[in-house]
C-alpha atoms as a PDB file:
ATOM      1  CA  UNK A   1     -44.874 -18.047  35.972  1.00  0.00           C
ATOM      2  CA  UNK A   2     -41.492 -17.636  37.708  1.00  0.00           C
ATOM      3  CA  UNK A   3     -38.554 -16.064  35.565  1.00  0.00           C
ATOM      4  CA  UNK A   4     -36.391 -18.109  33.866  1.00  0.00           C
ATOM      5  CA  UNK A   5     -32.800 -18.096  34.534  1.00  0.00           C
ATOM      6  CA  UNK A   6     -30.086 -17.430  31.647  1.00  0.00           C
ATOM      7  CA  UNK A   7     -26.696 -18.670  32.014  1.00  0.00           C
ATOM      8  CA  UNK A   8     -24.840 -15.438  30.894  1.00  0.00           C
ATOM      9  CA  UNK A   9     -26.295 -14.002  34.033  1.00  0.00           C
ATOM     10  CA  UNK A  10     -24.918 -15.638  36.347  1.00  0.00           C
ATOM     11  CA  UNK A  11     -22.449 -14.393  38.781  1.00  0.00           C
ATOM     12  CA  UNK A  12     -18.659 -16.124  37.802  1.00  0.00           C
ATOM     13  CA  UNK A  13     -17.365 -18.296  40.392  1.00  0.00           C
ATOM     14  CA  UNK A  14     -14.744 -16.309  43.208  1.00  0.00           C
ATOM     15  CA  UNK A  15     -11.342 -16.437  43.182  1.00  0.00           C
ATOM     16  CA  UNK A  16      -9.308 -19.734  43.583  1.00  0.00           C
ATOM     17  CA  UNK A  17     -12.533 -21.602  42.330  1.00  0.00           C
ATOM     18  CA  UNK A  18      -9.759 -22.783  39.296  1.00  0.00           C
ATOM     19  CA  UNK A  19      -7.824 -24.211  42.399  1.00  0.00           C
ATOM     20  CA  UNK A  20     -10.323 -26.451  42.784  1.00  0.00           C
ATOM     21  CA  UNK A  21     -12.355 -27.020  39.746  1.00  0.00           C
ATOM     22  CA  UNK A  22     -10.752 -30.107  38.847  1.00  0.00           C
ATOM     23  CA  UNK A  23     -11.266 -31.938  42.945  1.00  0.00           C
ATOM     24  CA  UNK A  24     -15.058 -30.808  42.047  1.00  0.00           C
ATOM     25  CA  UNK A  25     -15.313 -32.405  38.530  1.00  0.00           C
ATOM     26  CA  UNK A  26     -13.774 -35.538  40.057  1.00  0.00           C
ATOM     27  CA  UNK A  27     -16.712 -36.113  43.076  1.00  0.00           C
ATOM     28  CA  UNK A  28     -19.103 -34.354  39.651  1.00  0.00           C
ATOM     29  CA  UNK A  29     -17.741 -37.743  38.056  1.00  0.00           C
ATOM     30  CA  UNK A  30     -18.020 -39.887  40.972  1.00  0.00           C
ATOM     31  CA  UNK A  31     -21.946 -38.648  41.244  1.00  0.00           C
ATOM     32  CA  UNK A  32     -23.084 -39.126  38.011  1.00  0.00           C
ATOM     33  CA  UNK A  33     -21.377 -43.058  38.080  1.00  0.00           C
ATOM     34  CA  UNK A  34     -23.154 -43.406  41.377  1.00  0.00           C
ATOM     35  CA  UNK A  35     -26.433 -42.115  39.761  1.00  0.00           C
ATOM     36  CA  UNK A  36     -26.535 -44.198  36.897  1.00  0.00           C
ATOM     37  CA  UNK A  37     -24.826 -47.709  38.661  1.00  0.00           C
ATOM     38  CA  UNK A  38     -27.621 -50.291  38.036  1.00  0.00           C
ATOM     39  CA  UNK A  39     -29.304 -51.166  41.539  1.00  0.00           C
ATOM     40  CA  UNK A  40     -28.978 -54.615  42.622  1.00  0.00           C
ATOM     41  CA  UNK A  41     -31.341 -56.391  44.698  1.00  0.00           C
ATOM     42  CA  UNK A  42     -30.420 -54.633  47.373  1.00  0.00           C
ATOM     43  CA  UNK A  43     -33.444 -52.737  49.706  1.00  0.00           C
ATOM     44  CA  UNK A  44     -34.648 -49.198  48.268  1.00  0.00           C
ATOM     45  CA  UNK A  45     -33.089 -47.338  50.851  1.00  0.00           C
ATOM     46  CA  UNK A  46     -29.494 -49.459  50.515  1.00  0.00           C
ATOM     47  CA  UNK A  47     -29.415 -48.386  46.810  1.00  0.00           C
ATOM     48  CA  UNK A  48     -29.091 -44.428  47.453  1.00  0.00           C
ATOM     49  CA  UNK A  49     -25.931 -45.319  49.653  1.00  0.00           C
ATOM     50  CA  UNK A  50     -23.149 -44.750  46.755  1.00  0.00           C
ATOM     51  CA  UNK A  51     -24.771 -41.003  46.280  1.00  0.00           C
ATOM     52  CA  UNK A  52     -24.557 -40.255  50.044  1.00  0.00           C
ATOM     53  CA  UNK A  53     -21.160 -41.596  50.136  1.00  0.00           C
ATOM     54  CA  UNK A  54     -20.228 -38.660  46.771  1.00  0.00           C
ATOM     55  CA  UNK A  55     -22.159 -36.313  48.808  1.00  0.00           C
ATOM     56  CA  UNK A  56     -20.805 -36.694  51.502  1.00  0.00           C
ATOM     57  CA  UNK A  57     -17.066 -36.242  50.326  1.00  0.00           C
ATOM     58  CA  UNK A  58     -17.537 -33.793  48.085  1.00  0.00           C
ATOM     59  CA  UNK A  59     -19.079 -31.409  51.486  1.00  0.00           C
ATOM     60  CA  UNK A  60     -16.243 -32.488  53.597  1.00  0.00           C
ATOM     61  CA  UNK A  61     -13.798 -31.815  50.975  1.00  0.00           C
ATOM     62  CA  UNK A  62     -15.106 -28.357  50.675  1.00  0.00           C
ATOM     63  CA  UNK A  63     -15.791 -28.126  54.516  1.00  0.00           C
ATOM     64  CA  UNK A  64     -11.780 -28.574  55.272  1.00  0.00           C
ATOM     65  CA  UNK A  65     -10.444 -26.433  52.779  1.00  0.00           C
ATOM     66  CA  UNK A  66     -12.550 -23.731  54.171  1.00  0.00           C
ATOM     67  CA  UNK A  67     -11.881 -25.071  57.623  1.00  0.00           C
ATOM     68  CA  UNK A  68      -7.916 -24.766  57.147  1.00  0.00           C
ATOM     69  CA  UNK A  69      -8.309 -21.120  55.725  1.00  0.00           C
ATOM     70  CA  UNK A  70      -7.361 -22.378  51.848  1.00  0.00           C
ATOM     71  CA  UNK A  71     -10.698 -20.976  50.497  1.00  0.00           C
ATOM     72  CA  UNK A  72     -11.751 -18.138  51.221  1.00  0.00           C
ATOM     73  CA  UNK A  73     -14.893 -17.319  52.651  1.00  0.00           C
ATOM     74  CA  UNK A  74     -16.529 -15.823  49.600  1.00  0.00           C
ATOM     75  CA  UNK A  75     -15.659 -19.093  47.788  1.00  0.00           C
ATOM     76  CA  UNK A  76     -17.017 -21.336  50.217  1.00  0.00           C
ATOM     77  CA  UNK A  77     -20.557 -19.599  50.704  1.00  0.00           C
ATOM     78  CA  UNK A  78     -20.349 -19.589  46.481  1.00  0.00           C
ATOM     79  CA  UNK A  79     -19.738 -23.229  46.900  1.00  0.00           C
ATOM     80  CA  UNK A  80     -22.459 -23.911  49.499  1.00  0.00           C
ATOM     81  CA  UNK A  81     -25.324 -21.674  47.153  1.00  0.00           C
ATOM     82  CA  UNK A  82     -24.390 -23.448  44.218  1.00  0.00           C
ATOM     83  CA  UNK A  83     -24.667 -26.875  45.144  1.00  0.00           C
ATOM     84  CA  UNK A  84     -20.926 -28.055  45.584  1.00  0.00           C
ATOM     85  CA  UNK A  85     -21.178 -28.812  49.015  1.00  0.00           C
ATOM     86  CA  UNK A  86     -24.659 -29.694  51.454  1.00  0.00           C
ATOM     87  CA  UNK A  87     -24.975 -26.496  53.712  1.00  0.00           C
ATOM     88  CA  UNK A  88     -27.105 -28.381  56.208  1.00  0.00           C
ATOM     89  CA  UNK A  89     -24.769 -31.023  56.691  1.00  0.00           C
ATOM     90  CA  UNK A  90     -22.247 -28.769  57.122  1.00  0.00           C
ATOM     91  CA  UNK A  91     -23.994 -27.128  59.600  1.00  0.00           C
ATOM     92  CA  UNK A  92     -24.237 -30.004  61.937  1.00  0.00           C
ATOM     93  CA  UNK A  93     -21.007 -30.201  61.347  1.00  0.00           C
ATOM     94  CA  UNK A  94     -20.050 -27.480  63.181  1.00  0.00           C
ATOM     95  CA  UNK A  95     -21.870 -28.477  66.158  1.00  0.00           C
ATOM     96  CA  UNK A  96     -20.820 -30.710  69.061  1.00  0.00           C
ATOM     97  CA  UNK A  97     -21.084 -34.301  68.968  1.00  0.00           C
ATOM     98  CA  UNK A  98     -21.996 -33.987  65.111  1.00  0.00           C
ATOM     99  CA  UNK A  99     -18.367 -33.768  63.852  1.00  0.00           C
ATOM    100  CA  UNK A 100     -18.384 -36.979  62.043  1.00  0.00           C
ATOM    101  CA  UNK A 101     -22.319 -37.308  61.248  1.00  0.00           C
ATOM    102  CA  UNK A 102     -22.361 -38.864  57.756  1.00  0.00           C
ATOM    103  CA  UNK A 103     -25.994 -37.483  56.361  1.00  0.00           C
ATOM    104  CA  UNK A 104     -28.598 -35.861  57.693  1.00  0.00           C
ATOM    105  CA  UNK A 105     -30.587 -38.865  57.406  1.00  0.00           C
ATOM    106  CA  UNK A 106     -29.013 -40.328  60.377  1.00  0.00           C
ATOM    107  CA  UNK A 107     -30.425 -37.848  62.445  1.00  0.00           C
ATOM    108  CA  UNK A 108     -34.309 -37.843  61.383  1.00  0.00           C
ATOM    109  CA  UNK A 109     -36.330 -40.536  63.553  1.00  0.00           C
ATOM    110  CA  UNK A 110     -38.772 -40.193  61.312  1.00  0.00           C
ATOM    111  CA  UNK A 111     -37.390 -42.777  58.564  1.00  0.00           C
ATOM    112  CA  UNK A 112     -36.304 -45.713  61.435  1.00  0.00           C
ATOM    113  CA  UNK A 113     -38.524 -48.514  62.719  1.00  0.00           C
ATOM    114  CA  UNK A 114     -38.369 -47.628  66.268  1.00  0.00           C
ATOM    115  CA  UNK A 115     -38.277 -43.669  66.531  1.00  0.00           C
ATOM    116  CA  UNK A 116     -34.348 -43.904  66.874  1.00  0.00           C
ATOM    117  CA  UNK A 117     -31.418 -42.808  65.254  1.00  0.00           C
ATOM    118  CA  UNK A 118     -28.623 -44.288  62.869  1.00  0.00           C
ATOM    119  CA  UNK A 119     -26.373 -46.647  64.178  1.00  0.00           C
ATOM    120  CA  UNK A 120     -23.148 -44.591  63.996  1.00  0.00           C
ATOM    121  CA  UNK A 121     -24.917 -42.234  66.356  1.00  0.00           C
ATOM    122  CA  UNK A 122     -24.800 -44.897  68.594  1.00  0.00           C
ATOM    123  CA  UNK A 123     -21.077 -44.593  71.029  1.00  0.00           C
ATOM    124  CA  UNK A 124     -18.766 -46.937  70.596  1.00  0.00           C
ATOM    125  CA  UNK A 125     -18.983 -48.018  74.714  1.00  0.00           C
ATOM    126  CA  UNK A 126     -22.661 -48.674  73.882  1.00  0.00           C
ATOM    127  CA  UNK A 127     -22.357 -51.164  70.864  1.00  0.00           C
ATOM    128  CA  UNK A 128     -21.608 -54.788  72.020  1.00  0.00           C
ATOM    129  CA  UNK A 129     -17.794 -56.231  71.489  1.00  0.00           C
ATOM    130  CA  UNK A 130     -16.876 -57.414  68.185  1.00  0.00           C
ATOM    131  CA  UNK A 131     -19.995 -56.353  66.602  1.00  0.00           C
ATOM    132  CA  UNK A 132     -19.719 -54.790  62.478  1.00  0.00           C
ATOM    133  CA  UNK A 133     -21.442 -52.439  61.907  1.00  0.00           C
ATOM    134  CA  UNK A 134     -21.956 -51.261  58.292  1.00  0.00           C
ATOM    135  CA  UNK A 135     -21.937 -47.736  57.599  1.00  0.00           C
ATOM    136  CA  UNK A 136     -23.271 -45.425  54.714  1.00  0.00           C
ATOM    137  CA  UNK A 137     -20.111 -43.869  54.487  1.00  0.00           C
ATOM    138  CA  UNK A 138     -16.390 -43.741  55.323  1.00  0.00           C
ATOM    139  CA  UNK A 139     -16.048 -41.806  58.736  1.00  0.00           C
ATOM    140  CA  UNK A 140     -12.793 -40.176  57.564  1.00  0.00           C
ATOM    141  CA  UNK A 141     -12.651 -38.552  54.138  1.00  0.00           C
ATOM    142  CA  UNK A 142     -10.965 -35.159  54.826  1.00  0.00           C
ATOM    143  CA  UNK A 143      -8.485 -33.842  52.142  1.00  0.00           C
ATOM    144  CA  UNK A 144      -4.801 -35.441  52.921  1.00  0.00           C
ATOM    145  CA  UNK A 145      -3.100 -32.819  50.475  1.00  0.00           C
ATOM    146  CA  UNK A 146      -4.016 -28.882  49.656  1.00  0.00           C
ATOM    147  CA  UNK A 147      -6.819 -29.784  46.598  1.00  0.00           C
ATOM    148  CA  UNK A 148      -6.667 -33.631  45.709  1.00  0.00           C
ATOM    149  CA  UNK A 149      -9.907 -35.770  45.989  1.00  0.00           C
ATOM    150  CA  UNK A 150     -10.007 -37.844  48.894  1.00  0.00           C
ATOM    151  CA  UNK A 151     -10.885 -41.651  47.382  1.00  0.00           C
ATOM    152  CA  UNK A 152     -13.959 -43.361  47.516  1.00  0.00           C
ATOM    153  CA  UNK A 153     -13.364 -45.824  50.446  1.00  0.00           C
ATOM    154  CA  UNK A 154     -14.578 -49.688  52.168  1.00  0.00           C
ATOM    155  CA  UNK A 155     -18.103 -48.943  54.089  1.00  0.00           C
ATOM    156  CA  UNK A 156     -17.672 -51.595  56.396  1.00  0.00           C
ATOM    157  CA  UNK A 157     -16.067 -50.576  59.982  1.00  0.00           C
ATOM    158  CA  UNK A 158     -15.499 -53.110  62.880  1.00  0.00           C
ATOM    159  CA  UNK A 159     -16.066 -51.009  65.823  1.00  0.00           C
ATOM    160  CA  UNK A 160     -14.500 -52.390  69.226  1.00  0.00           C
END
């Protein structure tokens, strides 16, 4: 039977997680509406869009404040371990070609029809003129001031 785990022992958060405690509570907020938002007729996989969307910010929220050196290192690992921001997506992130990859579902062929990836893998020279294209999730979300939120956005692009 594995050990259970007691709040009191716990390691407390780094320093300058107070900096940013309130951002976090704000996507925490976001999530839990996104959660508990009745589904609408829309397909199963349409449905989990809204939390994707949460996730999503919240990591790159996290990802540029580390990024632009206004967490510290220690903070952002803390933030990664405990579940503030995805690790793995972040990860990609860092990689070529991956910069604006919006979950790691988009990358897995295993969950398309035909063995291919997401549309907004797909280059812009490649997609036919005038076409919309709906995403899961806002391509640009980063930060626009030191700690504030970036808002929940339109999902629907027009690529040309």
């Amino acid at each position: 039977m594995p050990a259970i785990r007691h709040a009191s022992k716990r390691k407390a958060p780094p320093a300058g997680f107070s900096d940013i405690e309130d951002s976090l509570l704000v996507f925490a907020n976001k999530m839990k509406d996104a959660e508990n938002a009745p589904t609408t007729a829309a397909p199963k996989h349409q449905a989990l869009w809204p939390i994707f969307q949460v996730s999503h910010q919240r990591s790159r929220y996290v990802w540029e404040l580390y990024k632009q050196e206004k967490i510290s290192k220690q903070l952002y690992e803390w933030l990664c371990k405990n579940g503030y921001a995805d690790a793995m997506l972040i990860a990609k992130w860092k990689k070529d070609s991956y910069a604006k990859l919006c979950c790691l579902r988009c990358i897995q062929t295993k969950e398309t029809n035909f063995n291919s990836t997401c549309i907004c893998r797909v280059p812009k020279a490649n997609l036919k003129e005038d076409q919309e294209v709906e995403f899961r999730l806002p391509m640009s979300s980063s930060p626009t001031t030191l700690f504030a939120a970036p808002a929940i956005t339109a999902t629907t692009v027009l690529l040309t």
